[in-house]
N, C-alpha and C. Protein backbone atom coordinates (compact mmCIF):
# COMPACT_ATOMS: atom_id res chain seq x y z
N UNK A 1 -23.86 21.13 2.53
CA UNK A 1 -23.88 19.82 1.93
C UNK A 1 -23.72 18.76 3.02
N UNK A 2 -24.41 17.60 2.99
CA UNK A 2 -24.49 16.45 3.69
C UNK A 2 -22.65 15.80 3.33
N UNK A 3 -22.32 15.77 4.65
CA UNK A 3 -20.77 15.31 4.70
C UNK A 3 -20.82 13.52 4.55
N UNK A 4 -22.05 13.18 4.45
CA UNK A 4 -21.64 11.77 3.99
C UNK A 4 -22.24 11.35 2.75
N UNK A 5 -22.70 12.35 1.72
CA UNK A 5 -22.60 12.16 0.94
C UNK A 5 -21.16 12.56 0.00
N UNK A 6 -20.83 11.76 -1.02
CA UNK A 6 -19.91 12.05 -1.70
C UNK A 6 -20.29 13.27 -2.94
N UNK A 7 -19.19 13.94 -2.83
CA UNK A 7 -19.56 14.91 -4.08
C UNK A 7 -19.74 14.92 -5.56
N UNK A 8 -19.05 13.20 -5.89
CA UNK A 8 -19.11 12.88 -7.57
C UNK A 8 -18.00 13.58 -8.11
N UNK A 9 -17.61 12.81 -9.05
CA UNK A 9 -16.81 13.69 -9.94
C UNK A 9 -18.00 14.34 -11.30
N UNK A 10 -17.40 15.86 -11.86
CA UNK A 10 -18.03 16.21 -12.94
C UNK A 10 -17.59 15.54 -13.94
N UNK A 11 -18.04 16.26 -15.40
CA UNK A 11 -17.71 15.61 -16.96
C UNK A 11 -15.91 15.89 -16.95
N UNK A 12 -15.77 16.79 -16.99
CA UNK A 12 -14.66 17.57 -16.65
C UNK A 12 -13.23 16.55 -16.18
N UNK A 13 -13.63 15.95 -15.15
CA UNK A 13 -12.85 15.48 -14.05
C UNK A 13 -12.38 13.91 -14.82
N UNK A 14 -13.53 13.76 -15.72
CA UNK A 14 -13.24 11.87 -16.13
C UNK A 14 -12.00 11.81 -17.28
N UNK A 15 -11.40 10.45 -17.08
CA UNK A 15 -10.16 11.01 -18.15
C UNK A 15 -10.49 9.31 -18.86
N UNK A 16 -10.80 9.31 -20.05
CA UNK A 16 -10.81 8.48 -20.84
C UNK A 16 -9.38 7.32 -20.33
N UNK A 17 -10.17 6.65 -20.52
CA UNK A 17 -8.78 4.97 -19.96
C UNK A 17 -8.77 4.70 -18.59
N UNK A 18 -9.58 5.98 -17.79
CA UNK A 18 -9.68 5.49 -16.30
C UNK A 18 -10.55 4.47 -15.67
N UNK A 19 -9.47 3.79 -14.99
CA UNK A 19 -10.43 2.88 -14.57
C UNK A 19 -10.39 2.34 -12.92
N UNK A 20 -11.33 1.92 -12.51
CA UNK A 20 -11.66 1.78 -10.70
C UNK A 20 -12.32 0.87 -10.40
N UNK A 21 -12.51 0.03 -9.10
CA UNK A 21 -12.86 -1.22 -8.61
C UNK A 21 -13.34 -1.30 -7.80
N UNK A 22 -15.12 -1.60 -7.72
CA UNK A 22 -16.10 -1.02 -6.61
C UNK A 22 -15.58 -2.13 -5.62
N UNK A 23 -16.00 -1.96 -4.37
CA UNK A 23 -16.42 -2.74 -3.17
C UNK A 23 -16.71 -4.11 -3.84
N UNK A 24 -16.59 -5.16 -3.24
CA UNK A 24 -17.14 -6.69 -3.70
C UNK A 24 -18.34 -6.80 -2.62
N UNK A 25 -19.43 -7.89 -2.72
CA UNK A 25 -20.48 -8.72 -2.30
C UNK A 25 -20.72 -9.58 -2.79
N UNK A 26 -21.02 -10.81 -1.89
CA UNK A 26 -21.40 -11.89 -2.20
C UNK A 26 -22.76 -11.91 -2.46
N UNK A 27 -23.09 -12.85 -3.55
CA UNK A 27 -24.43 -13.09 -3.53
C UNK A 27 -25.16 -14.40 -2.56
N UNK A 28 -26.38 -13.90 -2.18
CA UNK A 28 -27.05 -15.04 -1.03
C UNK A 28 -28.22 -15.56 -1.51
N UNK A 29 -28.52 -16.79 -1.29
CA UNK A 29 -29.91 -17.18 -1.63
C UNK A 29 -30.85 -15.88 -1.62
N UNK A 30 -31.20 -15.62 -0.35
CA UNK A 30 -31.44 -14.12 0.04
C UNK A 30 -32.41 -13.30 -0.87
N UNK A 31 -30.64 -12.98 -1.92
CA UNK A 31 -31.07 -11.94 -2.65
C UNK A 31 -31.68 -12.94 -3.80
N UNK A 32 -31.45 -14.08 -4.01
CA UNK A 32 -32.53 -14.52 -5.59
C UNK A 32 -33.86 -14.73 -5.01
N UNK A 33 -34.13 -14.85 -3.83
CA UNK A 33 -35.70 -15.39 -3.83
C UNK A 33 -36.21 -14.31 -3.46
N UNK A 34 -35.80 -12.90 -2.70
CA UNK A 34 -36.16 -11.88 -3.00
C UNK A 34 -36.36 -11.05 -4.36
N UNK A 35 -35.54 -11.54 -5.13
CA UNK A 35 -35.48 -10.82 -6.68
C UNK A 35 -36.38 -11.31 -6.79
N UNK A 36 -36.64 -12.82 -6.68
CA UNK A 36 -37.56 -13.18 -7.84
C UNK A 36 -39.46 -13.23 -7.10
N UNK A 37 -39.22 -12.71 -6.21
CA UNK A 37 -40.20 -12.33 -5.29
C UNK A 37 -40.92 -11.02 -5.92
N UNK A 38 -39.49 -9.87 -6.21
CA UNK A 38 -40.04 -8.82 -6.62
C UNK A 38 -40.76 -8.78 -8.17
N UNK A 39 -39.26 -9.46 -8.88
CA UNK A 39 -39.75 -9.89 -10.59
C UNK A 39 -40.77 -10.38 -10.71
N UNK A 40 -41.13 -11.44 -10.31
CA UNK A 40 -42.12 -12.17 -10.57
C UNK A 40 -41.39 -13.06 -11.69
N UNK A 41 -39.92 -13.53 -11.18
CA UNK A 41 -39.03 -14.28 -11.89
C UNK A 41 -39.10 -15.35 -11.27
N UNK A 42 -40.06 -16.64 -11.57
CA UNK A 42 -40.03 -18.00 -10.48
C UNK A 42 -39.68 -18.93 -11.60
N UNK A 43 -38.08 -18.90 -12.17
CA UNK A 43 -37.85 -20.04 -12.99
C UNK A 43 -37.36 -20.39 -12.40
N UNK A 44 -37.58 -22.18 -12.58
CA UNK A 44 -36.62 -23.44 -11.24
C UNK A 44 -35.33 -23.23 -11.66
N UNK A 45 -34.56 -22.43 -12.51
CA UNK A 45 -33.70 -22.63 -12.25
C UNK A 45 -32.75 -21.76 -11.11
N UNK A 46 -33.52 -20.94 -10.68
CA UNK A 46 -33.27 -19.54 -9.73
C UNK A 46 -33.83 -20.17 -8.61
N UNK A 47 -34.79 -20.77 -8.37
CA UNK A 47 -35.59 -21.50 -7.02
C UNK A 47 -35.77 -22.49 -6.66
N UNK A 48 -35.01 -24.04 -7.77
CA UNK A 48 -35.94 -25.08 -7.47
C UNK A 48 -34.37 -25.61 -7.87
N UNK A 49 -33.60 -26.62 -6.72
CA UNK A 49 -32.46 -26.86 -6.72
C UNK A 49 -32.57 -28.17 -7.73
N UNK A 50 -33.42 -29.25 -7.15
CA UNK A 50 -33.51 -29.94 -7.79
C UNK A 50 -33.60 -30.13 -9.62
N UNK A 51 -34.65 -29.32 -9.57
CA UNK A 51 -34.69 -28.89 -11.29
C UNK A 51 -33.32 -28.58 -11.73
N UNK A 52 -32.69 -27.41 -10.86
CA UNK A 52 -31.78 -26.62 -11.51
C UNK A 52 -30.43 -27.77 -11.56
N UNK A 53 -30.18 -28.68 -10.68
CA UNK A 53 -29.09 -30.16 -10.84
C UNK A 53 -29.40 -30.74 -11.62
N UNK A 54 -30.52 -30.78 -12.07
CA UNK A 54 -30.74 -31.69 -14.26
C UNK A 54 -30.24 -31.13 -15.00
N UNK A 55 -30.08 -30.02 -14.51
CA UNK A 55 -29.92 -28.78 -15.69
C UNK A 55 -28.10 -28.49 -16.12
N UNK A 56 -28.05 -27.30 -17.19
CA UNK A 56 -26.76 -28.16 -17.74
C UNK A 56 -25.98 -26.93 -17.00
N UNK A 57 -26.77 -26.11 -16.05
CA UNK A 57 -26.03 -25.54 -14.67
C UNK A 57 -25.55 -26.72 -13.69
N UNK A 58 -26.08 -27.48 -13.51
CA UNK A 58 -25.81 -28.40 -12.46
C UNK A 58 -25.73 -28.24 -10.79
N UNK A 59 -26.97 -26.61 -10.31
CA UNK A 59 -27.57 -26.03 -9.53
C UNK A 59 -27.66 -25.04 -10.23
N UNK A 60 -28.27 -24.20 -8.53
CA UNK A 60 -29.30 -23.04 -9.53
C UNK A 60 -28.24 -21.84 -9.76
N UNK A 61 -28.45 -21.20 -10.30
CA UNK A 61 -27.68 -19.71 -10.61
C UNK A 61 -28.93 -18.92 -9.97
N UNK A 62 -28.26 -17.57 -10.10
CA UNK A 62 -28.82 -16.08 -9.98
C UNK A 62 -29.37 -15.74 -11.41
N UNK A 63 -30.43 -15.13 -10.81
CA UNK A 63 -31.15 -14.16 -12.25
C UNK A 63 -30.26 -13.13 -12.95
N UNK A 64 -29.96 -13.10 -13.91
CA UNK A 64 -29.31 -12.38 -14.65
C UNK A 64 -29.07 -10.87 -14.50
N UNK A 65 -30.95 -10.39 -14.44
CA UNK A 65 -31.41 -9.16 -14.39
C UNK A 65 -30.64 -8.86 -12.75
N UNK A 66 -30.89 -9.81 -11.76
CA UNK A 66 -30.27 -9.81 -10.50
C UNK A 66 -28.91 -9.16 -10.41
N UNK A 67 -27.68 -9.74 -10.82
CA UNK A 67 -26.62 -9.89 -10.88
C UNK A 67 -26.02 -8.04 -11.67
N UNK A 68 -26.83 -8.01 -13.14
CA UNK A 68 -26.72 -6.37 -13.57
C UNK A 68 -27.31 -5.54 -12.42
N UNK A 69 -28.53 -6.05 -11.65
CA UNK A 69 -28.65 -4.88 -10.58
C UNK A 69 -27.78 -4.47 -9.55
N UNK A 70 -27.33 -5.65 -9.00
CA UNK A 70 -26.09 -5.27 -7.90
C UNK A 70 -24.94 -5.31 -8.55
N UNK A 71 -24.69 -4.94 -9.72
CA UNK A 71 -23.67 -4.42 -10.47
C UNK A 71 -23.44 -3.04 -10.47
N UNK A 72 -24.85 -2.94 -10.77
CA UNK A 72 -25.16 -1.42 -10.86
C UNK A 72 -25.38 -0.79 -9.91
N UNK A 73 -25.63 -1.31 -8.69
CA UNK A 73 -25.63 -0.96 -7.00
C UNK A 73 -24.03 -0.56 -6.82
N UNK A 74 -23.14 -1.32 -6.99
CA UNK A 74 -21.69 -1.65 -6.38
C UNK A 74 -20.85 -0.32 -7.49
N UNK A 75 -21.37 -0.02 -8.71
CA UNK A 75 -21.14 1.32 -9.10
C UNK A 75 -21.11 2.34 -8.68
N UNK A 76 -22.20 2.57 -7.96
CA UNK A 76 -22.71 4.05 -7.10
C UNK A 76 -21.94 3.89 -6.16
N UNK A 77 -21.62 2.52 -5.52
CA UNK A 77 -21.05 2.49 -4.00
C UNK A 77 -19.27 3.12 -4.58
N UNK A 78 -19.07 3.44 -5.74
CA UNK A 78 -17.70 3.66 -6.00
C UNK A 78 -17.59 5.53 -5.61
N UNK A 79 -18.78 6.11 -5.16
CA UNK A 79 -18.83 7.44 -4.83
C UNK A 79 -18.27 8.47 -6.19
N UNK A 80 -18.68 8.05 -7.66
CA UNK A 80 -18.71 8.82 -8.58
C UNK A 80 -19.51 9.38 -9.00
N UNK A 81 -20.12 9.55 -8.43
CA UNK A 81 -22.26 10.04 -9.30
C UNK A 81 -22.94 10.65 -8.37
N UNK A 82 -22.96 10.53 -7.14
CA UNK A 82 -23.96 11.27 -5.95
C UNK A 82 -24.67 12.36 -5.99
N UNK A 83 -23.80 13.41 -6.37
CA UNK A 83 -24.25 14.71 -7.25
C UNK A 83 -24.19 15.04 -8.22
N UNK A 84 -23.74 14.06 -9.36
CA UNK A 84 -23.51 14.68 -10.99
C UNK A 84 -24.43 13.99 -11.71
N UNK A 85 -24.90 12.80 -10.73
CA UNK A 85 -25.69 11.93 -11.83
C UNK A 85 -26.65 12.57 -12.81
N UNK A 86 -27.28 12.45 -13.82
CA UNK A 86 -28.48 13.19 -14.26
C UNK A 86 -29.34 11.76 -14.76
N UNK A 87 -28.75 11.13 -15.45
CA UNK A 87 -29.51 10.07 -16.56
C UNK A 87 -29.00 8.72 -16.66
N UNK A 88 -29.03 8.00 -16.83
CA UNK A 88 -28.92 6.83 -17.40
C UNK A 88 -29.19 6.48 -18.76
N UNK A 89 -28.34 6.46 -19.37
CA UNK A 89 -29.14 6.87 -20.88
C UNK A 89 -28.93 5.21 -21.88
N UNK A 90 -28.96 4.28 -21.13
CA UNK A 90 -29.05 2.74 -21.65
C UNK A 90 -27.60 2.26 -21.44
N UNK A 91 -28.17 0.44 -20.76
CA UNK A 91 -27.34 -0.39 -20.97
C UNK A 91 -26.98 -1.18 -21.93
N UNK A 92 -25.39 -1.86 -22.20
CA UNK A 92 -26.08 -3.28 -23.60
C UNK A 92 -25.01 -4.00 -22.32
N UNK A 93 -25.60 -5.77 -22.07
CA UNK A 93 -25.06 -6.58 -21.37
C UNK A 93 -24.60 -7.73 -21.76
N UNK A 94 -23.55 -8.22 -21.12
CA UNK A 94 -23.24 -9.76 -22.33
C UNK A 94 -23.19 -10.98 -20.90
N UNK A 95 -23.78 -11.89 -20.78
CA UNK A 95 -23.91 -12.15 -19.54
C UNK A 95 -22.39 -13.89 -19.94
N UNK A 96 -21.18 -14.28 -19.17
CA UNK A 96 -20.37 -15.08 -19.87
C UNK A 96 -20.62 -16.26 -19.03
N UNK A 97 -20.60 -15.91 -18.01
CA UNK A 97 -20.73 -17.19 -16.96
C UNK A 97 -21.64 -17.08 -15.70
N UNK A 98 -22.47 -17.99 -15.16
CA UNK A 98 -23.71 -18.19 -14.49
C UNK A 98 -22.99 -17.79 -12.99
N UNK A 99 -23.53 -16.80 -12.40
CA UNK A 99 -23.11 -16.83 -10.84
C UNK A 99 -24.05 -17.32 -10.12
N UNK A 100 -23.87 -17.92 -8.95
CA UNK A 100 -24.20 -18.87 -7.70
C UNK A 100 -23.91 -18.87 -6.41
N UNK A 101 -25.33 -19.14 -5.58
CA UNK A 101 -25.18 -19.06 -4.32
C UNK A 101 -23.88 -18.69 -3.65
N UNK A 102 -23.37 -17.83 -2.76
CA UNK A 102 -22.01 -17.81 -2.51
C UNK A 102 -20.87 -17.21 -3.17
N UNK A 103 -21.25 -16.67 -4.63
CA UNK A 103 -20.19 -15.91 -5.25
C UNK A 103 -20.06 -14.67 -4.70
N UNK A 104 -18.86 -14.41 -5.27
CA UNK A 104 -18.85 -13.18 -4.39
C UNK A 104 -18.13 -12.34 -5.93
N UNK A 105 -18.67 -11.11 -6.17
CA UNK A 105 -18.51 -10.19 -7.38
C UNK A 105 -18.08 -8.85 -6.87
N UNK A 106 -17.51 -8.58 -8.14
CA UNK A 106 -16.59 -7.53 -8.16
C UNK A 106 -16.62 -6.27 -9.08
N UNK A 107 -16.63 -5.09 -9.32
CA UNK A 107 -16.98 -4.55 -10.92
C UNK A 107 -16.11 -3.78 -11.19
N UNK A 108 -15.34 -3.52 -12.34
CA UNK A 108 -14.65 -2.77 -12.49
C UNK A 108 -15.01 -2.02 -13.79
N UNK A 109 -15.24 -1.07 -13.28
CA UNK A 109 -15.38 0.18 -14.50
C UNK A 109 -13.80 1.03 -15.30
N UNK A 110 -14.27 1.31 -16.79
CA UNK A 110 -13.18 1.69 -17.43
C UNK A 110 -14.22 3.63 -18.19
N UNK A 111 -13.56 4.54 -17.86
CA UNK A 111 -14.08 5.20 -18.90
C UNK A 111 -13.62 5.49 -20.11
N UNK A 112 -14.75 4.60 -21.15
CA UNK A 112 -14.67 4.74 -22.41
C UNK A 112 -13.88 5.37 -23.34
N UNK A 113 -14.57 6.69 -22.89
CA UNK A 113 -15.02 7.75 -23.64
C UNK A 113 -15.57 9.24 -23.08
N UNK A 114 -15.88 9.78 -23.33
CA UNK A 114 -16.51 11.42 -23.09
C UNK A 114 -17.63 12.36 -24.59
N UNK A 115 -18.39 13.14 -24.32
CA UNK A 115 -18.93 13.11 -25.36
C UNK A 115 -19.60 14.23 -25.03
N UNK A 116 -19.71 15.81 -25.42
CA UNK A 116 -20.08 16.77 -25.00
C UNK A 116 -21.29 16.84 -25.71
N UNK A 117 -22.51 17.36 -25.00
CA UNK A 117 -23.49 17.56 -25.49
C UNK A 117 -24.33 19.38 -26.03
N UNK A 118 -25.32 19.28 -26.52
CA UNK A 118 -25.67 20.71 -26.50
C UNK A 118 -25.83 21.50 -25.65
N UNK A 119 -26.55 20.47 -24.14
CA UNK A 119 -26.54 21.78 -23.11
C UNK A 119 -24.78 21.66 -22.42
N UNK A 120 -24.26 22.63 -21.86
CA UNK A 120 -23.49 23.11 -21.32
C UNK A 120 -23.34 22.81 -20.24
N UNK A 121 -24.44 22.26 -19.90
CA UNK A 121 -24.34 21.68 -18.26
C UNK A 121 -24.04 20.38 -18.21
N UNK A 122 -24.28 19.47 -19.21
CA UNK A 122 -24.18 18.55 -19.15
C UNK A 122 -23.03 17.94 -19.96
N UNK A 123 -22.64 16.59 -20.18
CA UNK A 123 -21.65 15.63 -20.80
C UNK A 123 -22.48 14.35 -20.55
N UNK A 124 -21.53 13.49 -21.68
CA UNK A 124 -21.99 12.17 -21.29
C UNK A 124 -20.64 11.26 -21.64
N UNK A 125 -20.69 10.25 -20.09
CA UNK A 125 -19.60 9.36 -20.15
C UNK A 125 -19.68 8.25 -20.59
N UNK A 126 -18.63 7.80 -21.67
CA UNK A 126 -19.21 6.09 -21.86
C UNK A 126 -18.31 4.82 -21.33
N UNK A 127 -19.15 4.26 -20.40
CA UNK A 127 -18.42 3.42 -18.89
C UNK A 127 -18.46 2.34 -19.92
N UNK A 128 -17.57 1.43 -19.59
CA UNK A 128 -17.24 -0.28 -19.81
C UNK A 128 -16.83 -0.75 -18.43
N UNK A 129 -17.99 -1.80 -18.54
CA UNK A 129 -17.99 -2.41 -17.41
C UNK A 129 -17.69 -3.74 -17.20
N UNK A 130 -17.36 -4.31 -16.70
CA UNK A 130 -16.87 -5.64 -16.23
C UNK A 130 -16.74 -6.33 -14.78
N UNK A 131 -17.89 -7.05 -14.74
CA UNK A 131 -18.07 -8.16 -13.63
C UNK A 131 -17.31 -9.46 -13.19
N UNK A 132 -16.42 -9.83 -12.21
CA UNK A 132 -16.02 -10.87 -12.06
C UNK A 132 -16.07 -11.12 -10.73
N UNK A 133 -15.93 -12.78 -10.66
CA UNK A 133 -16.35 -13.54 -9.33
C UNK A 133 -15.22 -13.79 -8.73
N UNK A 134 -15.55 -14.13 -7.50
CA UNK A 134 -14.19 -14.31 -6.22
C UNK A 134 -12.74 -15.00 -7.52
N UNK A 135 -12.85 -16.04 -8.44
CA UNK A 135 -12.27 -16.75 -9.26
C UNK A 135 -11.38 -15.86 -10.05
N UNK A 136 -12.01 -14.36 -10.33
CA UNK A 136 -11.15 -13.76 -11.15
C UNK A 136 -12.25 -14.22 -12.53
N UNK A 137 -12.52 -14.82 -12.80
CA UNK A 137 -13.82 -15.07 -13.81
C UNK A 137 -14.29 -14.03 -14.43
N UNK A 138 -15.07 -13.68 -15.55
CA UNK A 138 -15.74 -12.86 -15.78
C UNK A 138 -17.09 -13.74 -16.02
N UNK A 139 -18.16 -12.42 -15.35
CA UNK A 139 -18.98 -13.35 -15.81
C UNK A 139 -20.36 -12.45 -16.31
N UNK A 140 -19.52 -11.00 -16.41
CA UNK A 140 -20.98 -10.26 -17.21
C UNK A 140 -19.84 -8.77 -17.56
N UNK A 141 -20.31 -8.17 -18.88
CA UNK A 141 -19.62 -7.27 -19.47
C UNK A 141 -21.15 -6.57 -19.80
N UNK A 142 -20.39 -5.18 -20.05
CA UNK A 142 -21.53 -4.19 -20.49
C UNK A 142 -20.84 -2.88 -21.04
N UNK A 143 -21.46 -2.24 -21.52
CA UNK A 143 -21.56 -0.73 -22.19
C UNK A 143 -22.65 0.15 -21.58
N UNK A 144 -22.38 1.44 -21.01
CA UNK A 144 -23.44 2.12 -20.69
C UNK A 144 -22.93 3.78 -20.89
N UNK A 145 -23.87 4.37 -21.31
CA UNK A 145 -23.97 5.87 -21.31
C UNK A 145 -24.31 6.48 -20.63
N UNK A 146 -24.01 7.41 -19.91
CA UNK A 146 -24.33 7.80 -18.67
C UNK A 146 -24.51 9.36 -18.38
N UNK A 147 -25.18 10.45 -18.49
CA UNK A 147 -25.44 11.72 -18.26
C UNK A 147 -25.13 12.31 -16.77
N UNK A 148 -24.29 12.89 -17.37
CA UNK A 148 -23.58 14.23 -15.88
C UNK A 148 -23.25 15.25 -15.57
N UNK A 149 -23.59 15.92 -14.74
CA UNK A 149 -23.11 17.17 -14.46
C UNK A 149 -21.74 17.57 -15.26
N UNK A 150 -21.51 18.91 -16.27
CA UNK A 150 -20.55 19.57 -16.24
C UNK A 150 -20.34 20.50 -14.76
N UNK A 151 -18.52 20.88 -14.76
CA UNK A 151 -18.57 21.86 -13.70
C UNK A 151 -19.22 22.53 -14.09
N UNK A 152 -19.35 23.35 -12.84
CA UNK A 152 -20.46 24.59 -12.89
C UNK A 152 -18.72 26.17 -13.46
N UNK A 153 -19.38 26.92 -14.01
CA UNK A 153 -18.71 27.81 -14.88
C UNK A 153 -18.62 29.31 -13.22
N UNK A 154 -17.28 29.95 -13.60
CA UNK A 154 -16.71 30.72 -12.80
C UNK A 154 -17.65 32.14 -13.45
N UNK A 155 -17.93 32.31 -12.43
CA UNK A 155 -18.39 34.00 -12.82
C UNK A 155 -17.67 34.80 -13.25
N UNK A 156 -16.15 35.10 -12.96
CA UNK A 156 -15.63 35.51 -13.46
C UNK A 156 -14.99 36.80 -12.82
N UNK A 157 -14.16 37.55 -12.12
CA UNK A 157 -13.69 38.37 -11.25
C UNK A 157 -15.01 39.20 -10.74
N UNK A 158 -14.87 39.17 -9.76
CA UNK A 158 -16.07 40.00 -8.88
C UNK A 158 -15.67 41.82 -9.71
């Protein structure tokens, strides 16, 4: 096994009520005009300062879709999934307050829940998630289901 990858925890290992606090990053112009480079997301209020100071932001914010992605980046960076991941099995997002040039975010995951499935190999965890800015703010919540490796089963005395 590659020693810099992390090994993940299995289904097994997650204990309902646990909860952990990825790495923080700031967001940079950077990353919105690249997002919206990739999206093909060119609303003034993500690119066009001026527009976005009429507006009842009063500058521009980050793309939404933006902000859940390096949410969901700063998850993995928590070294729980590397090898157990299997699926992604849907998000639901509640977006509370607009982040901006210079914020800097934070995520903290809670597990839900647990939920054994038919195959044996697998489980599924249900994460609650929560985003907040340098402020302590929240400014995006979510629900996600997530498919993972069960341990692998003992053979059983040689």
């Amino acid at each position: 096994m590659n020693p810099s990858i992390l090994p993940g925890k299995f289904f097994e290992e997650f204990v309902e009520g646990e909860e952990f606090t990825s790495p923080s990053r700031t967001i940079t112009e950077v990353d919105i005009v690249n997002f919206a480079g990739i999206s093909g997301d060119f609303h003034p209020l993500h690119i066009d300062e001026e527009f976005a100071k009429k507006s009842i932001h009063k500058g521009r914010i980050a793309h939404g879709s933006l902000i859940t992605a390096i949410a969901t980046g700063l998850l993995f960076r928590l070294g729980l999934w590397e090898s157990t991941a299997l699926a992604n099995l849907g998000y639901e997002w509640k977006f509370h307050t607009p982040v901006r040039i210079g914020d800097t975010i934070t995520v903290k995951l809670k597990i839900g829940g647990k939920k054994e499935t038919k195959r044996q190999e697998t489980g599924i965890i249900q994460r609650e998630i929560s985003v907040f800015n340098q402020l302590g703010e929240l400014v995006l919540s979510g629900k996600s289901a997530f498919l993972v490796k069960r341990a692998p089963k003992e053979n059983g005395p040689a």
